[in-house]
N, C-alpha and C. Protein backbone atom coordinates (compact mmCIF):
# COMPACT_ATOMS: atom_id res chain seq x y z
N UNK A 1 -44.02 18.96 -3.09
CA UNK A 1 -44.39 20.19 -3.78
C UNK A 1 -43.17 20.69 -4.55
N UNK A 2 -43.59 20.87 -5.42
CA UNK A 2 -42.50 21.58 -6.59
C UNK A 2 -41.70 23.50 -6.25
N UNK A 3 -40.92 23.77 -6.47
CA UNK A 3 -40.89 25.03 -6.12
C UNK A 3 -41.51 25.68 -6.82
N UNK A 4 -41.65 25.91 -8.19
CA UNK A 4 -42.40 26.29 -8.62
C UNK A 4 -43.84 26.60 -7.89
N UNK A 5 -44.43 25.49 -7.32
CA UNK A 5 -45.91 25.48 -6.58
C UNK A 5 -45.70 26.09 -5.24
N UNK A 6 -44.21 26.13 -4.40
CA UNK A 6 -44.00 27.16 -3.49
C UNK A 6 -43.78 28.45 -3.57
N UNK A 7 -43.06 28.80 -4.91
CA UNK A 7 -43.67 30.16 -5.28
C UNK A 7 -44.78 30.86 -5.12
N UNK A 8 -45.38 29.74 -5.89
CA UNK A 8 -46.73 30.43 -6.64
C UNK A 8 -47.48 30.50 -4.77
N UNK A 9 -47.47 29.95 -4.16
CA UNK A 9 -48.15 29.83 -2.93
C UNK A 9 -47.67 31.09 -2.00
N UNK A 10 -46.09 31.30 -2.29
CA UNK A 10 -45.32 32.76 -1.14
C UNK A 10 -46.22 33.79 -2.39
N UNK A 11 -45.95 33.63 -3.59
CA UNK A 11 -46.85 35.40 -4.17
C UNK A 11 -48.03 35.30 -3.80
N UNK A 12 -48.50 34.26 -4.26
CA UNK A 12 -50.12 34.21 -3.62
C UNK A 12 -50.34 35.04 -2.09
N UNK A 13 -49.96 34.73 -1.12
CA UNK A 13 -49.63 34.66 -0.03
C UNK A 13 -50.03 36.27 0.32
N UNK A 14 -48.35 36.97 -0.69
CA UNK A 14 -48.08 38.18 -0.29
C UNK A 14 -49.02 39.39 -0.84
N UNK A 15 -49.91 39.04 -1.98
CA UNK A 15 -50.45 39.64 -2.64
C UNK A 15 -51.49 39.65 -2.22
N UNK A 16 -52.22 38.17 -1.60
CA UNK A 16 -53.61 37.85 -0.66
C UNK A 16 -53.07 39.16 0.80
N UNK A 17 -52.13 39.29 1.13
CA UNK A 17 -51.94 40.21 2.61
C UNK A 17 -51.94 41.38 1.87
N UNK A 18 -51.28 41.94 0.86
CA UNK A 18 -50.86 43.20 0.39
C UNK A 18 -52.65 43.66 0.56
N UNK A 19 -53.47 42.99 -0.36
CA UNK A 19 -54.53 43.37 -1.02
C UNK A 19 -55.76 43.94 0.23
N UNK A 20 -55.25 42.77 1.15
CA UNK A 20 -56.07 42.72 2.49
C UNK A 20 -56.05 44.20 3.27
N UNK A 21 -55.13 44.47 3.45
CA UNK A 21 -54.53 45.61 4.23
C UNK A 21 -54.73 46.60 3.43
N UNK A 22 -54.17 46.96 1.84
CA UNK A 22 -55.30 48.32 1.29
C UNK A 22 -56.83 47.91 1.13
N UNK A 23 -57.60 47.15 1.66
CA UNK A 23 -58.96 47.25 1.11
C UNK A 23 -58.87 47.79 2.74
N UNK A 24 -58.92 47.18 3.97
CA UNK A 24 -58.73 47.53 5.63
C UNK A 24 -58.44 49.18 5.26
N UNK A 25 -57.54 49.63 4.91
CA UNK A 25 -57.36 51.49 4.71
C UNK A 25 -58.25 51.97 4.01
N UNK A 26 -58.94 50.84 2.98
CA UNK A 26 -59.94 52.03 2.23
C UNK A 26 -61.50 52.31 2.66
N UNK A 27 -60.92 50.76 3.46
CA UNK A 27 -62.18 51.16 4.41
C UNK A 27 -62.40 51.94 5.21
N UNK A 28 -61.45 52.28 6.30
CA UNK A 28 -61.21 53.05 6.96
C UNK A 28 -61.37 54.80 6.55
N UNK A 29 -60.81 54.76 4.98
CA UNK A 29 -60.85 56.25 4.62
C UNK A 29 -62.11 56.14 4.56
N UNK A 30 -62.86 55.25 4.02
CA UNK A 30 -64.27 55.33 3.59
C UNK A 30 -65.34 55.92 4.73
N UNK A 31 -64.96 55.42 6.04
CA UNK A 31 -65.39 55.50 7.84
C UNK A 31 -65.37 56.63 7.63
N UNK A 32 -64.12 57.54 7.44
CA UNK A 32 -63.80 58.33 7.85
C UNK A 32 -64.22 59.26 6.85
N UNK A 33 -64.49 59.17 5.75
CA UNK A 33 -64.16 60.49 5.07
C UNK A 33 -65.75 60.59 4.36
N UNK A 34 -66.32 59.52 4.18
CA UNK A 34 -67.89 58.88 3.98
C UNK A 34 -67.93 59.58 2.23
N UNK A 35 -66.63 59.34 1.28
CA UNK A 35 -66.04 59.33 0.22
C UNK A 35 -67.08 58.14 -0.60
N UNK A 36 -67.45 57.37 -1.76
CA UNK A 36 -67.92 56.90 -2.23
C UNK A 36 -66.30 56.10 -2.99
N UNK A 37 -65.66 56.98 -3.39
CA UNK A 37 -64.20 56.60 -3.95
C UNK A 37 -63.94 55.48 -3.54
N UNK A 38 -63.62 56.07 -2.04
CA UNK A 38 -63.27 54.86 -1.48
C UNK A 38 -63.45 53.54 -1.06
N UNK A 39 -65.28 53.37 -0.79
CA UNK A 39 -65.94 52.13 -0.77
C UNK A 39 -65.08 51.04 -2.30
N UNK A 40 -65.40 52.24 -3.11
CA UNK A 40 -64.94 51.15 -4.50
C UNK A 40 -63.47 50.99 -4.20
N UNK A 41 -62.81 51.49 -3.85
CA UNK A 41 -61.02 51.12 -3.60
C UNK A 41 -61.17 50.14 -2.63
N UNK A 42 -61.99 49.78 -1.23
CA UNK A 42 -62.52 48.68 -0.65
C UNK A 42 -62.90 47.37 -1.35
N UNK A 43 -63.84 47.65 -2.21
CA UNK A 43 -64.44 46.36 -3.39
C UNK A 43 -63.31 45.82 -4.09
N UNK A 44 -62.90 46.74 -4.97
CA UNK A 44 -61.83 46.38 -5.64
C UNK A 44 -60.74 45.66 -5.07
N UNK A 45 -59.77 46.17 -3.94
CA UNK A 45 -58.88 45.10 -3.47
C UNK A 45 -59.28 43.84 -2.71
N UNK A 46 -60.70 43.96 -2.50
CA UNK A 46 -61.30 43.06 -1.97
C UNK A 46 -61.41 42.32 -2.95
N UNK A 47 -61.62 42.30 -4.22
CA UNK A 47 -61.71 41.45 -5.24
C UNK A 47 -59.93 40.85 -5.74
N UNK A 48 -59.20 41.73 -5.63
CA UNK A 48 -57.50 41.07 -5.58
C UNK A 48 -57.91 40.19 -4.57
N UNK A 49 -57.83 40.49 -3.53
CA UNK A 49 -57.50 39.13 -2.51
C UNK A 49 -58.31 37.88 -2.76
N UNK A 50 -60.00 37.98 -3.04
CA UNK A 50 -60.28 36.87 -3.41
C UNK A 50 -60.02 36.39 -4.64
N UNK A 51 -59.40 36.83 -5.72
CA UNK A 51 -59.10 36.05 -6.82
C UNK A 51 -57.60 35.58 -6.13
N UNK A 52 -56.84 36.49 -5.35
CA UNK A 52 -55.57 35.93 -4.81
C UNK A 52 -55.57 34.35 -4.16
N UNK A 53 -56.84 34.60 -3.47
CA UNK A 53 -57.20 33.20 -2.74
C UNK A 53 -57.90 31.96 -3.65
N UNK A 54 -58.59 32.10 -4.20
CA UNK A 54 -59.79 31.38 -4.77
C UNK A 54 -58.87 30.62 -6.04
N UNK A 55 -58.31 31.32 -7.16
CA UNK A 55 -57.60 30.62 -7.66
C UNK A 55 -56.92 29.74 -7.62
N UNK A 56 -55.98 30.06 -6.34
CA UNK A 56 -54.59 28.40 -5.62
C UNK A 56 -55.36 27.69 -5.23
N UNK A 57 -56.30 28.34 -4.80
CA UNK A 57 -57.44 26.83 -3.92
C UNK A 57 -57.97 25.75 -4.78
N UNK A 58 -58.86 26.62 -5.91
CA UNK A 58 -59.53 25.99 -6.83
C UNK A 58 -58.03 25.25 -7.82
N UNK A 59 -57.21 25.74 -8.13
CA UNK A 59 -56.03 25.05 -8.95
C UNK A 59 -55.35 23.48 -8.00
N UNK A 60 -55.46 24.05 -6.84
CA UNK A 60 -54.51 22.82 -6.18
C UNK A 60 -55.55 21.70 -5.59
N UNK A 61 -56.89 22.34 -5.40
CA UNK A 61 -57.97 21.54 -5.55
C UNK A 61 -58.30 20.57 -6.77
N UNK A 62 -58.42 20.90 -7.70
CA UNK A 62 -58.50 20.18 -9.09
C UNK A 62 -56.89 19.77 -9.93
N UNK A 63 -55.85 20.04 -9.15
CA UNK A 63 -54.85 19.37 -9.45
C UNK A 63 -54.62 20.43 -10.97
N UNK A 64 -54.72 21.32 -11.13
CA UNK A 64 -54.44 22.17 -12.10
C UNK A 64 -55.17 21.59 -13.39
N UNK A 65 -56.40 20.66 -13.64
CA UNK A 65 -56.75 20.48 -14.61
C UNK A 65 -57.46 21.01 -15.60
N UNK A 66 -57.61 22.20 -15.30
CA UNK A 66 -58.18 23.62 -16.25
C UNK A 66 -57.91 24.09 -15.96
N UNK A 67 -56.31 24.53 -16.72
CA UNK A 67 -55.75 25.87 -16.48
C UNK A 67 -56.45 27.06 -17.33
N UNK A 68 -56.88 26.40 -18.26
CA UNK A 68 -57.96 27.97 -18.99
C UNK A 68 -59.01 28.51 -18.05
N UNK A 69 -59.58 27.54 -17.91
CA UNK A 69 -60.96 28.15 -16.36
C UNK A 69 -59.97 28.84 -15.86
N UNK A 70 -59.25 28.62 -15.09
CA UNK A 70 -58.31 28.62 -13.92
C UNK A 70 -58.30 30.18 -14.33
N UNK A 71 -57.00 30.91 -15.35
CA UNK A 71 -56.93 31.81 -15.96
C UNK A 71 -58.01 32.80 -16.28
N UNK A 72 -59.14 32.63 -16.63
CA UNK A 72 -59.99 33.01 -16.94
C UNK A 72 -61.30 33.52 -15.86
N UNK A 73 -61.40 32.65 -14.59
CA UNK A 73 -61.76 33.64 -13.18
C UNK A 73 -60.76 34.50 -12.95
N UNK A 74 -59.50 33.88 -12.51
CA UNK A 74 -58.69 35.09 -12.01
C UNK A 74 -58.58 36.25 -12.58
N UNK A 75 -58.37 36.12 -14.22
CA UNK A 75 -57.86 37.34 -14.62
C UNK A 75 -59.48 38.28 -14.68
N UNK A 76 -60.37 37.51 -14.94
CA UNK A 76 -62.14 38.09 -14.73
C UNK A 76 -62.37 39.29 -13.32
N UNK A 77 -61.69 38.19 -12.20
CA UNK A 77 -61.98 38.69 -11.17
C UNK A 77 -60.58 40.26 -11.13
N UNK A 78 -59.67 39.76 -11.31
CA UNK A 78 -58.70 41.13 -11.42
C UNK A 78 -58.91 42.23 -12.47
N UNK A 79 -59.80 42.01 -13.39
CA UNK A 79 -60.25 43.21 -14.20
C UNK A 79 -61.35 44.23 -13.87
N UNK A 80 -61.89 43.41 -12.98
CA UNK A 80 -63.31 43.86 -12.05
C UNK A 80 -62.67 44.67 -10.54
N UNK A 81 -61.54 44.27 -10.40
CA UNK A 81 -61.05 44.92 -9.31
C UNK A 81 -60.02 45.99 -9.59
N UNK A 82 -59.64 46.43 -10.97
CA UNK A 82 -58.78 47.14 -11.73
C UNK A 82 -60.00 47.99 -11.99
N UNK A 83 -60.95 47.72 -12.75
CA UNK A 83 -62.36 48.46 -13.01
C UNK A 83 -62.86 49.37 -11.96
N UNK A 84 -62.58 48.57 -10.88
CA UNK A 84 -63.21 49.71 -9.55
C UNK A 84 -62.38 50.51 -8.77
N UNK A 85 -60.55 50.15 -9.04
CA UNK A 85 -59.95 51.04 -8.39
C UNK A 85 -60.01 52.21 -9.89
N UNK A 86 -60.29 52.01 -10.88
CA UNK A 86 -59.76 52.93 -12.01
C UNK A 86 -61.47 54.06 -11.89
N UNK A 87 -62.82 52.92 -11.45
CA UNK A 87 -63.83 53.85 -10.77
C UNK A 87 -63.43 54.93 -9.90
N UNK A 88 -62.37 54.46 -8.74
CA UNK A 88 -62.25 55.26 -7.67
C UNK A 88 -61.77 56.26 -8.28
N UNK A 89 -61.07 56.33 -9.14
CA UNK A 89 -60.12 57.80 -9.68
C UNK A 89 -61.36 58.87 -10.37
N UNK A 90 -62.31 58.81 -10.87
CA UNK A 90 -63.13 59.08 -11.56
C UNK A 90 -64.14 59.67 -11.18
N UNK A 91 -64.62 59.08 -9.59
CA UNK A 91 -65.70 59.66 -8.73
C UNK A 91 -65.53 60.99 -8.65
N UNK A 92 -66.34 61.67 -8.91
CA UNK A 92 -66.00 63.16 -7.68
C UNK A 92 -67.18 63.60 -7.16
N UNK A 93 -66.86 63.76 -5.63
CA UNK A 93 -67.61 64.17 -4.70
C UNK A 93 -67.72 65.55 -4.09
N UNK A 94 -68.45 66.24 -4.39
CA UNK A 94 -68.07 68.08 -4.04
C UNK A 94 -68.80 67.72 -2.55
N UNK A 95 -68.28 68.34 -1.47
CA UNK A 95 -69.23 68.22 -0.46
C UNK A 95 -68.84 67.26 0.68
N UNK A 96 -67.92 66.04 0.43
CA UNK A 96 -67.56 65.08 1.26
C UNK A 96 -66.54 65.69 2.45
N UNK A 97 -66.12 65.08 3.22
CA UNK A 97 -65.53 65.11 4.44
C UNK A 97 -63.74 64.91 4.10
N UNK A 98 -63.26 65.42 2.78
CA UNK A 98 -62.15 64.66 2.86
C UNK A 98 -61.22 66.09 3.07
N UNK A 99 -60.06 65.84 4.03
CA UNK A 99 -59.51 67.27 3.94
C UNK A 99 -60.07 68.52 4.36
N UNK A 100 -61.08 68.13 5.57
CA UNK A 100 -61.53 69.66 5.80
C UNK A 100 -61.18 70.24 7.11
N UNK A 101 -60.73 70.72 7.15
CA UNK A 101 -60.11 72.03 7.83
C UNK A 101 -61.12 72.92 8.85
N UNK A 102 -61.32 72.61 9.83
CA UNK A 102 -61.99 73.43 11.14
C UNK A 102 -62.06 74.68 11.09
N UNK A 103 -63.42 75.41 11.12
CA UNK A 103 -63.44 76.77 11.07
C UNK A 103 -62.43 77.45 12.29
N UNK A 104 -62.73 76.86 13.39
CA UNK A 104 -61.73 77.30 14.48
C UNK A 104 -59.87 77.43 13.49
N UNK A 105 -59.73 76.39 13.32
CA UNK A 105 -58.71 75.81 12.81
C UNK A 105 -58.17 77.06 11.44
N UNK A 106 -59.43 77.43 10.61
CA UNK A 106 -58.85 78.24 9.95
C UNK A 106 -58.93 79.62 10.27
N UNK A 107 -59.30 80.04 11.11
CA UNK A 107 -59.12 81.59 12.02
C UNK A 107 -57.71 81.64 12.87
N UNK A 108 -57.82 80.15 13.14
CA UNK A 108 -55.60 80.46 13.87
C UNK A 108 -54.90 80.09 13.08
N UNK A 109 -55.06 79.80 11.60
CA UNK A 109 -54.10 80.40 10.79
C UNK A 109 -54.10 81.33 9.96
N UNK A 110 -55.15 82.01 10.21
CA UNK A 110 -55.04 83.48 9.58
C UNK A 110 -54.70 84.59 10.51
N UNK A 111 -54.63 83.73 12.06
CA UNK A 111 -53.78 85.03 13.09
C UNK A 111 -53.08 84.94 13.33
N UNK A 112 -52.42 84.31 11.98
CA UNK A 112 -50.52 84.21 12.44
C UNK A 112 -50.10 85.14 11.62
């Protein structure tokens, strides 16, 4: 293996974990906060990681012999996952669970 192709395999790598772990939190906010935002911040890095994955596979699978295909899912699939975190900014939800503050909760800080 070339270093070059060990590169490309450690970013792959780190970007396939990075991506993994914010879609895992947005899920979680999503659990938690039952936000719509956030499902799409879920989709979306969920779509980084599988273009993170799917690309090296399919490239080192076919020996890199269409690098235009090649180019052309990934960057497909990362515009679709740019699309839905740039959705998430955009949503607004009046009414959701995010940030709310206990009636109990706000009577002991108005008796301070």
């Amino acid at each position: 293996m070339d270093l070059i192709e060990g590169l490309y395999l450690v970013t792959t790598t780190v970007l396939a974990g990075v991506g993994a772990t914010l879609s895992a939190f947005a899920v979680t906010a999503y659990r938690s906060s039952g936000r719509t935002a956030m499902a799409y911040l879920a989709v979306g890095f969920g779509l980084v990681v599988v273009a993170a994955l799917a690309t090296p596979l399919a490239a080192f699978r076919t020996a890199f012999a269409n690098p235009r295909a090649l180019l052309l899912v990934n960057t497909g699939l990362l515009a679709g996952s740019m699309a839905l975190v740039a959705g998430s900014l955009a949503v607004y939800e009046p009414g959701t669970r995010e940030f709310v503050v206990s009636e109990p909760e706000i009577e002991e800080i108005r008796d301070r």
